[in-house]
Protein backbone atom coordinates (compact mmCIF):
# COMPACT_ATOMS: atom_id res chain seq x y z
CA UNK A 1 46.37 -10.21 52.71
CA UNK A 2 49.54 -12.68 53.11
CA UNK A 3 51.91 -10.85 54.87
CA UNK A 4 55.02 -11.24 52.08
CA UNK A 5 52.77 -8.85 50.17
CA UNK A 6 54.02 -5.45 50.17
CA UNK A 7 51.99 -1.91 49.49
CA UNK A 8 53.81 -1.97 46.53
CA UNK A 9 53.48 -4.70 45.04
CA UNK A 10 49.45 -5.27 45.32
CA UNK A 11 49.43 -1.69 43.63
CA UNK A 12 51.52 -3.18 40.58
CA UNK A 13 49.20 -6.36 40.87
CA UNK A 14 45.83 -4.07 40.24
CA UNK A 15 47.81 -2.10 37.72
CA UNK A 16 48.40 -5.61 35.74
CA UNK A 17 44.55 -6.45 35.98
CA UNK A 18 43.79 -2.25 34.41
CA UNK A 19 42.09 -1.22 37.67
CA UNK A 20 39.17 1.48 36.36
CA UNK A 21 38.87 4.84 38.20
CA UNK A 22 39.20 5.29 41.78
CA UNK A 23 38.03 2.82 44.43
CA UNK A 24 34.00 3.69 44.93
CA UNK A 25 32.70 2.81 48.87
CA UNK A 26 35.35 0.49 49.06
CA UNK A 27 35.18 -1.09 45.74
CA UNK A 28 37.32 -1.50 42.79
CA UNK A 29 36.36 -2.28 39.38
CA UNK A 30 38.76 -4.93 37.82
CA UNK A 31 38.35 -5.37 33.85
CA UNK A 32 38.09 -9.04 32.57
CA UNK A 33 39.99 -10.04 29.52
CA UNK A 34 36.93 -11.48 27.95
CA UNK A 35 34.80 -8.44 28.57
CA UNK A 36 33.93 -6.79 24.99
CA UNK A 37 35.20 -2.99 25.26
CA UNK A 38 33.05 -0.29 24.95
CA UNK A 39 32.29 1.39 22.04
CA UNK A 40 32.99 4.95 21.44
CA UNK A 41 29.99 7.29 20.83
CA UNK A 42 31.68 8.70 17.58
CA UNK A 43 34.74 8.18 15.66
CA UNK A 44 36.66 11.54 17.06
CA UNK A 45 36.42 9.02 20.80
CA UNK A 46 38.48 6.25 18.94
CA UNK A 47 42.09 6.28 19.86
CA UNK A 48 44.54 7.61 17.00
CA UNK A 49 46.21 4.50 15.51
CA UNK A 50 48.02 4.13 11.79
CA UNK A 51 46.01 3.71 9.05
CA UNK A 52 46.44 0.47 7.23
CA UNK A 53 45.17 0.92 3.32
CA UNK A 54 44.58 -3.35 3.43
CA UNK A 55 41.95 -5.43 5.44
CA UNK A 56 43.64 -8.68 7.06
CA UNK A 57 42.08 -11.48 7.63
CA UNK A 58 43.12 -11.50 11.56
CA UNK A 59 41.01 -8.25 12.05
CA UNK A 60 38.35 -9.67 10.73
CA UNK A 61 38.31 -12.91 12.73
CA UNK A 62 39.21 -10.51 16.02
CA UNK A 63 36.25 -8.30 15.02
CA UNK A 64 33.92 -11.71 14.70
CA UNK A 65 35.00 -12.77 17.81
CA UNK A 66 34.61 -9.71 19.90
CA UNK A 67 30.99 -9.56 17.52
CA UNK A 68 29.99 -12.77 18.86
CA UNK A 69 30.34 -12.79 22.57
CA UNK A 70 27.78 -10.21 22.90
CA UNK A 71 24.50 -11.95 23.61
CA UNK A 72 22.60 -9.37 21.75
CA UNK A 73 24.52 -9.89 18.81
CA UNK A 74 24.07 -13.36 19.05
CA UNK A 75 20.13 -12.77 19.53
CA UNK A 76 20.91 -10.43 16.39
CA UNK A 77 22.47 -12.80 14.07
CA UNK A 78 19.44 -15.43 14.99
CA UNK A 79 16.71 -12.59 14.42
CA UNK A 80 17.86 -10.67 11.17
CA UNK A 81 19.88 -13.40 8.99
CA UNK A 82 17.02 -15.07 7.92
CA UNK A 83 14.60 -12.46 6.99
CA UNK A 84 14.26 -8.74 5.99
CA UNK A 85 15.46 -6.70 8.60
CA UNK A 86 13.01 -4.21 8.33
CA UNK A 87 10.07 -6.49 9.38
CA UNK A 88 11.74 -7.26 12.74
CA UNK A 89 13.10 -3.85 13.38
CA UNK A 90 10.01 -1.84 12.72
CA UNK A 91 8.77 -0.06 16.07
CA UNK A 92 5.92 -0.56 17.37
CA UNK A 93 4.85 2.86 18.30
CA UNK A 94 5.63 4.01 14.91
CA UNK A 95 2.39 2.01 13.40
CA UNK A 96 -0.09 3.12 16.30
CA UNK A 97 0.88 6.67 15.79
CA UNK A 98 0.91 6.85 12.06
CA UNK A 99 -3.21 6.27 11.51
CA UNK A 100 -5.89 7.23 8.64
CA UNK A 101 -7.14 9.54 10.45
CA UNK A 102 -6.95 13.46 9.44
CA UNK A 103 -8.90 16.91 10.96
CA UNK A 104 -7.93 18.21 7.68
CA UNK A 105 -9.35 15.76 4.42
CA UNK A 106 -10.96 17.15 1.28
CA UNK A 107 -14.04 15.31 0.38
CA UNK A 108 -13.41 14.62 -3.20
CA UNK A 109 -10.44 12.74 -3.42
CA UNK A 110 -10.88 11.04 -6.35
CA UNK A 111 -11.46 7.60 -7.11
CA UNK A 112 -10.80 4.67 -8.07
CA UNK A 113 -7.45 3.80 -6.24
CA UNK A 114 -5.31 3.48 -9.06
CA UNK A 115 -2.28 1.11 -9.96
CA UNK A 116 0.97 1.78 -12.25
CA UNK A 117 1.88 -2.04 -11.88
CA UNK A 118 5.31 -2.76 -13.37
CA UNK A 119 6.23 0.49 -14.32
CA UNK A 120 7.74 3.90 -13.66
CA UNK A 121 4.60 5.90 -14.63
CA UNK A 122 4.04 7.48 -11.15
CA UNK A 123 4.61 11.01 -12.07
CA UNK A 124 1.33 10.40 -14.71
CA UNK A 125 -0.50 8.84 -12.33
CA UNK A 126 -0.03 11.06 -9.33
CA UNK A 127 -0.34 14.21 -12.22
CA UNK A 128 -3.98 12.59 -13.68
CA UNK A 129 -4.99 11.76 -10.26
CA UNK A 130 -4.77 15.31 -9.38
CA UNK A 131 -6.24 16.80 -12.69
CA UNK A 132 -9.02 14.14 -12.70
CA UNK A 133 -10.65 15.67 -9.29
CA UNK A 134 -11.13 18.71 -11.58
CA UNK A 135 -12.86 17.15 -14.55
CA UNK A 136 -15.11 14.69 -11.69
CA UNK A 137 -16.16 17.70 -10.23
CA UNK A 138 -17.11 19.40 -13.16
CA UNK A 139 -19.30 16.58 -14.62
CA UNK A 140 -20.42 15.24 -11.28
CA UNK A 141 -18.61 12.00 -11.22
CA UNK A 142 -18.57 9.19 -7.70
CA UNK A 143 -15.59 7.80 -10.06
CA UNK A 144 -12.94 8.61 -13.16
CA UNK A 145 -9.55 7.63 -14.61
CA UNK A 146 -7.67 9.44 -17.09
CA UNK A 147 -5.50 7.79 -19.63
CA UNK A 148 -2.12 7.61 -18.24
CA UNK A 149 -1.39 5.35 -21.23
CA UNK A 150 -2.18 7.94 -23.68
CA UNK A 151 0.76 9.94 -22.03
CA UNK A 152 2.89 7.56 -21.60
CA UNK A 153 2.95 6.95 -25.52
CA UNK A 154 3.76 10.81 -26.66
CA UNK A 155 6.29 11.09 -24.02
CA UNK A 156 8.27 8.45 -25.20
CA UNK A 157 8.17 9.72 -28.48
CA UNK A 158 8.93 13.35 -27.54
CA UNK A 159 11.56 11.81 -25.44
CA UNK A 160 12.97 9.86 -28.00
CA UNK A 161 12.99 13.55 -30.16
CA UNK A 162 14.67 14.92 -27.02
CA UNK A 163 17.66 12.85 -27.03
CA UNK A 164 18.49 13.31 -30.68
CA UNK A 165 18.10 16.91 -30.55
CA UNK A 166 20.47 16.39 -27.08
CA UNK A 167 22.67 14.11 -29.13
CA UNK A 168 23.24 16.23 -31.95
CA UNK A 169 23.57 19.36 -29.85
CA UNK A 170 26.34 17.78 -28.16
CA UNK A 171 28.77 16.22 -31.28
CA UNK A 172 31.98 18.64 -29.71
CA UNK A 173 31.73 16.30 -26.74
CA UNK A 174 33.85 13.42 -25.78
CA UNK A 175 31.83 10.10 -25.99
CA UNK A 176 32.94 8.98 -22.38
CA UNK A 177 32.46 12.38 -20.84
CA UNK A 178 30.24 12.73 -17.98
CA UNK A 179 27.26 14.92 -19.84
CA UNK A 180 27.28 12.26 -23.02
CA UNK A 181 27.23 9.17 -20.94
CA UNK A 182 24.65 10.53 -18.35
CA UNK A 183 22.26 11.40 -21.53
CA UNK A 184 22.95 8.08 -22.91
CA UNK A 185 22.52 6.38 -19.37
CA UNK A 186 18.09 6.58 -19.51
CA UNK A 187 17.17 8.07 -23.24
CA UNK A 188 13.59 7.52 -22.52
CA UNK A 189 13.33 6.26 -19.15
CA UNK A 190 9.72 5.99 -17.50
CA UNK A 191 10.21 8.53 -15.01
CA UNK A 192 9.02 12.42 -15.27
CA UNK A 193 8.50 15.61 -13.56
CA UNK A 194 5.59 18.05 -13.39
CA UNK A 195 6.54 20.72 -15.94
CA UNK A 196 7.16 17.97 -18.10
CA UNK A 197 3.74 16.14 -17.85
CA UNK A 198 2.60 19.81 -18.20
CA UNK A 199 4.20 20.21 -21.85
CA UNK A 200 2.31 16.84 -23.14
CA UNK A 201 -0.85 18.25 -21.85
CA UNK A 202 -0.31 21.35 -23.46
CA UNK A 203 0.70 19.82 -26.59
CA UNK A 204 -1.52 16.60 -26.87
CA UNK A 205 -4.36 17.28 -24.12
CA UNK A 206 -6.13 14.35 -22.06
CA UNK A 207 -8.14 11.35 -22.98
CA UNK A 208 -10.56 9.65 -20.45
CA UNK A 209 -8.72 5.68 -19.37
CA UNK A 210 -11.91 4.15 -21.26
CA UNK A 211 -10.93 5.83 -24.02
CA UNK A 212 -7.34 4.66 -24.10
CA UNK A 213 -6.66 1.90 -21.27
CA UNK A 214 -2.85 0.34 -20.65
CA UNK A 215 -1.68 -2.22 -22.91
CA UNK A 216 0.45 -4.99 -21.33
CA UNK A 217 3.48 -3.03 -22.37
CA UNK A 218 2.40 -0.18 -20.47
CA UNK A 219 1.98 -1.98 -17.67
CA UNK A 220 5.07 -3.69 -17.62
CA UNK A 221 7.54 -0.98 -19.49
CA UNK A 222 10.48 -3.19 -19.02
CA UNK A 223 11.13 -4.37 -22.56
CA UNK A 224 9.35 -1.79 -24.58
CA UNK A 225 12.08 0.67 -22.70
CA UNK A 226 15.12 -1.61 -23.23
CA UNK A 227 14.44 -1.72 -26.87
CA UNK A 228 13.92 1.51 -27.64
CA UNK A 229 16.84 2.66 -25.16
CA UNK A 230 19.49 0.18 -27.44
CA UNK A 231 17.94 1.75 -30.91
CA UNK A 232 18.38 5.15 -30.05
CA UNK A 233 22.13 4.34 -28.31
CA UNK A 234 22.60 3.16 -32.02
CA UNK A 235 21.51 6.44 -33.05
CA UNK A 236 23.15 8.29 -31.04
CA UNK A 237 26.93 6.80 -32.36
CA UNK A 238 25.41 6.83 -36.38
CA UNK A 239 24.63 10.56 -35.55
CA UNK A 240 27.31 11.82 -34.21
CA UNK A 241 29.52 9.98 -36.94
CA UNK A 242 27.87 11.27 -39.83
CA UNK A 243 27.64 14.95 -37.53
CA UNK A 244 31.35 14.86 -37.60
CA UNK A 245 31.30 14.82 -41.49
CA UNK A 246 28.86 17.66 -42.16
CA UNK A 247 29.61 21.32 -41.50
CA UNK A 248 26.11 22.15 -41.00
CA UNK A 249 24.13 18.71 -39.60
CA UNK A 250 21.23 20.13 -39.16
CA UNK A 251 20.56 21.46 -42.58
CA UNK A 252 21.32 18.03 -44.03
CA UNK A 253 20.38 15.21 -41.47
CA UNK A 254 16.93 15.88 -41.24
CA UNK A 255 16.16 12.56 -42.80
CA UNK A 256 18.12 10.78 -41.03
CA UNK A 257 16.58 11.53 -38.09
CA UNK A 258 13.21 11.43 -38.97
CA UNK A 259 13.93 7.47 -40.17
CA UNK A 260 15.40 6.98 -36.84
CA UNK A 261 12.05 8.70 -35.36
CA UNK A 262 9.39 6.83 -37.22
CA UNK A 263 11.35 3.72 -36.27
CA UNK A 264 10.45 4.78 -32.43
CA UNK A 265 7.03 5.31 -33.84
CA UNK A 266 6.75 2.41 -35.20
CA UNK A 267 7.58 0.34 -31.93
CA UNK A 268 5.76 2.75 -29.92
CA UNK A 269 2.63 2.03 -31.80
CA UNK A 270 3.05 -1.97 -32.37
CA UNK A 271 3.58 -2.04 -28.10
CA UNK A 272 0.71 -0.04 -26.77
CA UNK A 273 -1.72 0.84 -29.56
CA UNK A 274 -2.53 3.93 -31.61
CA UNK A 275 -3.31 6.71 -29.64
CA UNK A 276 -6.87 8.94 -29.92
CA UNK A 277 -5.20 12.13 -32.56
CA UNK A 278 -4.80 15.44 -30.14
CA UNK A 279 -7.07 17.06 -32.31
CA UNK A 280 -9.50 14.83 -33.74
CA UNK A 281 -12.98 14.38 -31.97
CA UNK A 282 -13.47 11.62 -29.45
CA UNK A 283 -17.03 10.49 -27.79
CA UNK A 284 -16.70 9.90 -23.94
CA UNK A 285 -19.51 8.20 -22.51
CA UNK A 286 -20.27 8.11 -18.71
CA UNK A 287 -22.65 8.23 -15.88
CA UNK A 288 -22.56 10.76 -13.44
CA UNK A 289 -23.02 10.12 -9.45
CA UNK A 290 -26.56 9.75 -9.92
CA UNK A 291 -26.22 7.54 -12.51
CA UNK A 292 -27.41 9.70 -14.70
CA UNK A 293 -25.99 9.12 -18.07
CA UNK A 294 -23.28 11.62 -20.33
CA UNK A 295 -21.82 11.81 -23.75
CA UNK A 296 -19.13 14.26 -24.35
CA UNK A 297 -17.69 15.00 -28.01
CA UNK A 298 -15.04 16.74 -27.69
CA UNK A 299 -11.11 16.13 -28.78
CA UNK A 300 -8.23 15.30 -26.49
CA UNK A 301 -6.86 18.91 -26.79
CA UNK A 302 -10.21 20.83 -26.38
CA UNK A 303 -10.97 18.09 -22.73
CA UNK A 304 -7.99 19.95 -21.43
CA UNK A 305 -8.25 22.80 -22.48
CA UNK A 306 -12.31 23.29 -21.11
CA UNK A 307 -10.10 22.90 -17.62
CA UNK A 308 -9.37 26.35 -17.64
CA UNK A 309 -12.92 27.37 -18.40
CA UNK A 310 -14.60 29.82 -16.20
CA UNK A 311 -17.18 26.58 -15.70
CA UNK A 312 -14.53 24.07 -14.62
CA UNK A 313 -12.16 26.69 -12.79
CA UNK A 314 -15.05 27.48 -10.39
CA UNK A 315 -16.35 23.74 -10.08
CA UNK A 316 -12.92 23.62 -8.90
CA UNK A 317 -12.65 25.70 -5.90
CA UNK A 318 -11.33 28.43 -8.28
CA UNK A 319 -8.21 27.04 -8.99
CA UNK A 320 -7.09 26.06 -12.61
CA UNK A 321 -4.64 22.51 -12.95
CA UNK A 322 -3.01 24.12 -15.84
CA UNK A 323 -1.16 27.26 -13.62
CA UNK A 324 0.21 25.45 -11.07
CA UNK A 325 4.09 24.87 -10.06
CA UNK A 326 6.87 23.30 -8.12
CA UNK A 327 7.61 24.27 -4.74
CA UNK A 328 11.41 22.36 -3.95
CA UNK A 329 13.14 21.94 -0.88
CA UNK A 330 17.04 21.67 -1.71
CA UNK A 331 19.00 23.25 1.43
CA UNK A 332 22.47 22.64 -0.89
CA UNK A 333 20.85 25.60 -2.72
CA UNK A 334 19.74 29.30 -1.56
CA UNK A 335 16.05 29.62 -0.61
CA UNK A 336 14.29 32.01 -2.95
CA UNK A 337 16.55 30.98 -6.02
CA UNK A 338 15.04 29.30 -8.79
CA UNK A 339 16.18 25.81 -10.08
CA UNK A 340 16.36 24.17 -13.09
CA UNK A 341 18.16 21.44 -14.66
CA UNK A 342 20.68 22.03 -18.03
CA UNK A 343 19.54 19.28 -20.68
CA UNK A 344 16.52 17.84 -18.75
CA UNK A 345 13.18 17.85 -20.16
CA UNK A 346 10.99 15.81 -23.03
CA UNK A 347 9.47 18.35 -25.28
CA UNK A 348 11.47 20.42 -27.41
CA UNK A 349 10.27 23.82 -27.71
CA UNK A 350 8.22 23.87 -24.68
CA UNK A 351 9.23 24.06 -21.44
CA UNK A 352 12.00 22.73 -18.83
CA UNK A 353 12.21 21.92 -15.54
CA UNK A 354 11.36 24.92 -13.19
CA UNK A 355 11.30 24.72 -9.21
CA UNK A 356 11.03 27.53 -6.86
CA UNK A 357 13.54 26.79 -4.23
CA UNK A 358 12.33 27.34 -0.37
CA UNK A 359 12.08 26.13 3.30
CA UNK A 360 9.95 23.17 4.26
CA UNK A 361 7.80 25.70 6.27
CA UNK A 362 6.65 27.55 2.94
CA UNK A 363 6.11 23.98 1.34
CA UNK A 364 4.20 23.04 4.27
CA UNK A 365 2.39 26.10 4.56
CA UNK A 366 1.22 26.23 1.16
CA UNK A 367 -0.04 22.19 1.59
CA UNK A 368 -2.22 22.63 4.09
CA UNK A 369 -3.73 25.84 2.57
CA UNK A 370 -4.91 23.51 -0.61
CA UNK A 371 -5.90 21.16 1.49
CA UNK A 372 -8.15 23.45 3.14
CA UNK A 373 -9.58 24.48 -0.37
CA UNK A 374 -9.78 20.94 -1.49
CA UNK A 375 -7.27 20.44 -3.84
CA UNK A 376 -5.11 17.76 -4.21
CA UNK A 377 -1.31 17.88 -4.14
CA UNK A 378 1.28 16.46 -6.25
CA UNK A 379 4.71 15.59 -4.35
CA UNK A 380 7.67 14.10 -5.33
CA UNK A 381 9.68 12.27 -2.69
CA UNK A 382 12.21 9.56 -1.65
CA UNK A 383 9.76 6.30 -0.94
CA UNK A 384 11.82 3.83 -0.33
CA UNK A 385 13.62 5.12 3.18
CA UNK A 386 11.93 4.46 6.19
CA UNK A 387 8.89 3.04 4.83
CA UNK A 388 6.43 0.24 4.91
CA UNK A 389 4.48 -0.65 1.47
CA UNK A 390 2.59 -3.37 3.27
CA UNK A 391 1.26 -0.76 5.81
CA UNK A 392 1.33 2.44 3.75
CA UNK A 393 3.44 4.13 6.60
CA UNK A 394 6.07 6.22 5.98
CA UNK A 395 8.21 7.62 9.11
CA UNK A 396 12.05 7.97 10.21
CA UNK A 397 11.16 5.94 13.38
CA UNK A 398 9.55 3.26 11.92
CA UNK A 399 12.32 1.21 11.63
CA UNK A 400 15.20 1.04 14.61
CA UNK A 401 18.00 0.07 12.83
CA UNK A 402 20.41 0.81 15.82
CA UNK A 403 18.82 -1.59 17.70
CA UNK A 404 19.56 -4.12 15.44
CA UNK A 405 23.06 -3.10 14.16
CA UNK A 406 24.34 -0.67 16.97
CA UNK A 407 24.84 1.58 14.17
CA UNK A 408 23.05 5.55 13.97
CA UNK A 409 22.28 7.15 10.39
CA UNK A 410 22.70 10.81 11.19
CA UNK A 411 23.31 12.48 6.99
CA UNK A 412 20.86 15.65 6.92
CA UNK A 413 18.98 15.89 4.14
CA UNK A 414 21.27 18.27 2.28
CA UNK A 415 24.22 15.74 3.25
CA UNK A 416 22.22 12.65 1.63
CA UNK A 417 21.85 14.86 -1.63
CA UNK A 418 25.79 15.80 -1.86
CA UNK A 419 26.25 11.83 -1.62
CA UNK A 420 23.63 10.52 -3.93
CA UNK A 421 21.61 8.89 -0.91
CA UNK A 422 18.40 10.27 -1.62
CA UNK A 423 16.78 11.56 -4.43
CA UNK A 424 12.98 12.55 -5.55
CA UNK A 425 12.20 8.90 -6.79
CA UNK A 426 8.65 8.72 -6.51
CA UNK A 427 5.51 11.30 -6.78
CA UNK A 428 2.44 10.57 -5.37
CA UNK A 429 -0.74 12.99 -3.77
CA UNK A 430 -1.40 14.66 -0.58
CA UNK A 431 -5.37 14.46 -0.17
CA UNK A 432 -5.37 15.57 3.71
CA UNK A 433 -3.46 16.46 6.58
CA UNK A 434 -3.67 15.77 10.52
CA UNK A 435 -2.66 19.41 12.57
CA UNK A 436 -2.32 19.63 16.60
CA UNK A 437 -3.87 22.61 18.62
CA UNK A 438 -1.50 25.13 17.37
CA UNK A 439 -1.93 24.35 13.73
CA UNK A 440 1.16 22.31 13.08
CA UNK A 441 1.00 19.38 10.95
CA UNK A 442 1.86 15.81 12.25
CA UNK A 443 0.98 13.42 9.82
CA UNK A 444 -0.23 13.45 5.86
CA UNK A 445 -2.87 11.53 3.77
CA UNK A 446 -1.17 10.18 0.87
CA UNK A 447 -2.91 8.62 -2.57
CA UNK A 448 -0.29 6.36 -3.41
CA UNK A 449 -0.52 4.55 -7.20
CA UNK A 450 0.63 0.99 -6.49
CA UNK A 451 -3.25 -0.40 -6.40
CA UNK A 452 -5.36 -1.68 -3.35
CA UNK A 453 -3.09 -4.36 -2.01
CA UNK A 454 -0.60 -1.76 -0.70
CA UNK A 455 -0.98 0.04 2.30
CA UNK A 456 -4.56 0.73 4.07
CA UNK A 457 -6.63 -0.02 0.39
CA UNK A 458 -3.73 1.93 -1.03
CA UNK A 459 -3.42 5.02 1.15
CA UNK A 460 -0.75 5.66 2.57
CA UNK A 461 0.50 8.09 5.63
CA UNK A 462 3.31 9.96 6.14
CA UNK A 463 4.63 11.32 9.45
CA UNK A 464 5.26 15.02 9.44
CA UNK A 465 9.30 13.90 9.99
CA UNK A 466 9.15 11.88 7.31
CA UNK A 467 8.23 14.60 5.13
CA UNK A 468 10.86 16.80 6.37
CA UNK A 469 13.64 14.31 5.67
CA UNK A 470 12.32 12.55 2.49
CA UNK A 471 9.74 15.21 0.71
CA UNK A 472 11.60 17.54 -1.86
CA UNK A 473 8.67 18.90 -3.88
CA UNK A 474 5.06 20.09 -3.89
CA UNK A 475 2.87 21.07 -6.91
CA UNK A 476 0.86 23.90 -5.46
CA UNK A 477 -1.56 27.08 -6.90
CA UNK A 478 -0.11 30.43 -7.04
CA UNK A 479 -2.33 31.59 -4.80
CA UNK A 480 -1.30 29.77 -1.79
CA UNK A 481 2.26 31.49 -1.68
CA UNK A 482 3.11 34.83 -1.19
CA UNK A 483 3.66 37.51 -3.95
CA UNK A 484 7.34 37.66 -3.06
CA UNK A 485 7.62 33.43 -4.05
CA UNK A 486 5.57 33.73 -7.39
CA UNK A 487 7.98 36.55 -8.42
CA UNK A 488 10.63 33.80 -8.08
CA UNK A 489 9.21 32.47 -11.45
CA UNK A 490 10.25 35.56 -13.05
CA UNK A 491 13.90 35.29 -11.64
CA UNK A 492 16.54 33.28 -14.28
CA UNK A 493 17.18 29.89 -13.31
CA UNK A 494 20.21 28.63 -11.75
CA UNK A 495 20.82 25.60 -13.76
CA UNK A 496 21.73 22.57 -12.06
CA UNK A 497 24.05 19.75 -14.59
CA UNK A 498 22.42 17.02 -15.70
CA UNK A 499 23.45 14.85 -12.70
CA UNK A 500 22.26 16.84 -10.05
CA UNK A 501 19.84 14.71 -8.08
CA UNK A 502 17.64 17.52 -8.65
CA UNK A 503 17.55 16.34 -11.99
CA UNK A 504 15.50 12.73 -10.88
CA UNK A 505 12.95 11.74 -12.52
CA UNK A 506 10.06 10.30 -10.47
């Protein structure tokens, strides 16, 4: 130290260069200019500065800057701008965990793999997938495929139905209020629930897929859907005008909407065919597993029906398809309430939406109880987060995202509701499950709909934290719950509006 230097002074010198903490074994630490600051943990760590309501260019360019001189950043920027992030970021340990292989697997889980291509059908497939292990094991079947198509077709028609009935039920409504605009936003969208694939059973039965297989237009829904979606928007306005004129509209429009109807018909029929009549007879032809050959006459109504015969009940473990109901998880709402959504459904008459509302535990619970009986399960969930189509696997550490980004996603489940994050967007079918020694699930066996060429020869699995986070329903028999959750069914509905994510169609 030169001599001229006073005490003093060096302290103001180390002062100038932001000296950090207290000398350590005779150390100091001295901050460079150039070193990029460290990052608080959370936003309540970050200083309290003014707000500014604009973005200047200068902050950016600081913000690039600072960005850039980290060399993971850099190593960032050359990894994830040119390709899909997800495909670099996925963790390793993720896809050795998540495997196809389950101490809990019913033996029939129905075949063939089946494939929705470019539509929104899930809910029908994932629905027949489940009722068709039924009708296989009554009639001894290695493989079957019910008609989705046949479905498809008298849903969009009672859809269609739906949304005039909606339409003229709501006349003392503003045009660009909220509940008109959200029933105008998807008249007779592809997507469905399980009560409502249970009204077009009830009211129009089942058809075997040979019987009734997918047009193009039911494979790819795209412009069938937009078509009928901009006739019945016309609709809706001629409606409502000539509503506005009538005291009574429904004692003297009944014309006018059953023109607007048969025009639906009429497109309905041109785009996928004519459908078998619900209660005309139909011959089914098949062999069984040991190729042994079968002719059924019977008609679409009566092959539904015969699945809650004492026959087919018992060939199915005892439980009968047509009794069973949704299980929800929605922690916005009070476990042991029941759910259902104001305005949302496809059959008039019959019935709405209905979920019994409850902790994963009970959802779990009940799964795995099936599963041990054999029968499949019908879930609805959120498929696109976290998830892998190429691989089938479906997990909340499959893909790192902080590693890549320095960023953490921390919403809860009920927080990603509140904010329209997630939603029930797909259904599919648990056909197994994977426990540890004290009984606790870790992983799931999922029949997925999307053919062979996704995940393992389209199977899918699902880590028991993905199903936490992403899994909002399960379709499950009475008899797996207790007494105290089936006399939730009798309770009256809290009704959810329109827009409630709980109102999603899958």
């Amino acid at each position: 130290m030169p001599e001229s230097v006073t005490g003093d002074q060096l302290v103001e010198r180390l002062e100038a260069l932001d000296v950090q903490g207290p000398p350590e074994k005779g150390y100091v630490y001295v901050k460079n200019d150039m070193e990029t600051p460290r990052t608080p943990d959370s936003v309540n760590e970050l200083p309290s500065t003014a707000w500014e309501p604009t973005l200047s260019i200068s902050t950016a360019e600081h913000w690039e800057k600072e960005l850039l001189q980290d060399p993971k950043n850099r190593l960032a920027l050359s990894a994830l701008s040119g390709t899909d992030p997800k495909q670099v970021l996925t963790q390793r340990s993720a896809t050795i965990a998540d495997t196809q292989n389950f101490n809990i697997k019913i033996q029939l889980e129905g075949a063939p793999i089946t494939n929705q291509r470019s539509s929104g059908r899930c809910w029908l497939f994932a629905a027949t997938n489940v009722f068709r292990v039924a009708i296989m094991r009554r009639y001894n079947l290695k493989e079957f495929e019910l008609s989705q198509s046949y479905l498809f077709f008298w849903d969009k028609l009672e859809k269609a139905n739906y949304f005039l009935e909606q339409i003229l039920d709501t006349t003392d409504e503003e045009l660009d209020g909220r509940l008109v605009q959200t029933l105008m936003a998807s008249p007779v969208g592809d997507g469905g629930q399980w009560d409502m694939v249970a009204n077009l059973v009830e009211k129009y039965g089942l058809v075997p897929q040979t019987l009734y297989p997918d047009s193009h237009n039911a494979m790819n829904s795209s412009t069938m859907a937009s078509l009928i979606t901009t006739k019945l928007r016309e609709n809706a306005l001629e409606l409502r005008r000539l509503a506005n004129k009538s005291p009574n509209p429904r004692s003297t429009l009944g014309s006018v909407k059953d023109k607007m109807m048969q025009d639906i018909h009429r497109i309905l029929t041109i785009m996928l065919g004519p459908p078998p009549n619900p209660n005309k007879d139909m011959v089914w032809e098949y062999y069984d597993k040991d190729d042994n050959f079968g002719s059924l006459t019977t008609s679409p109504l009566d092959f539904a029906g015969e699945l809650s015969s004492k026959a087919s009940v018992e060939a199915n473990r005892g439980a009968d398809v047509h009794e069973l109901f949704s299980l929800v998880n929605d922690p916005r709402n009070t476990y042991g309430d029941l759910l259902s959504v104001s305005r949302l459904g496809n059959v008039v008459g019959l019935r709405g939406v209905r979920y019994v509302n409850v902790n994963m535990d009970t959802i779990k619970a009940a799964c795995i109880a099936m599963l041990k009986a054999e029968l499949p399960i019908f879930f609805g969930s959120d498929v696109g987060k976290f998830s892998d189509s190429k691989t089938g696997i479906m997990d909340p550490g499959l893909i790192d995202y902080e590693l890549g980004f320095d960023i953490r996603l921390g919403m809860t489940k009920a927080q990603r509701l509140k904010t329209g994050e997630s939603a029930m967007t797909h259904a599919m079918v648990l056909t197994a499950v994977h426990v540890d020694e004290d009984g606790k699930p870790v992983r799931w066996r999922v029949q997925n709909s999307w053919g062979e060429g996704a995940g393992t020869k389209g199977w899918f699995v699902m880590s028991d934290g993905w199903m936490d986070e992403f899994v909002y329903q399960a379709v499950v028999d009475p008899k797996f719950v207790s007494k105290e959750i089936r006399d939730v069914l009798k309770k009256e509905p809290k009704m959810l509006p329109l827009w409630d994510p709980m109102g999603a169609l899958a």
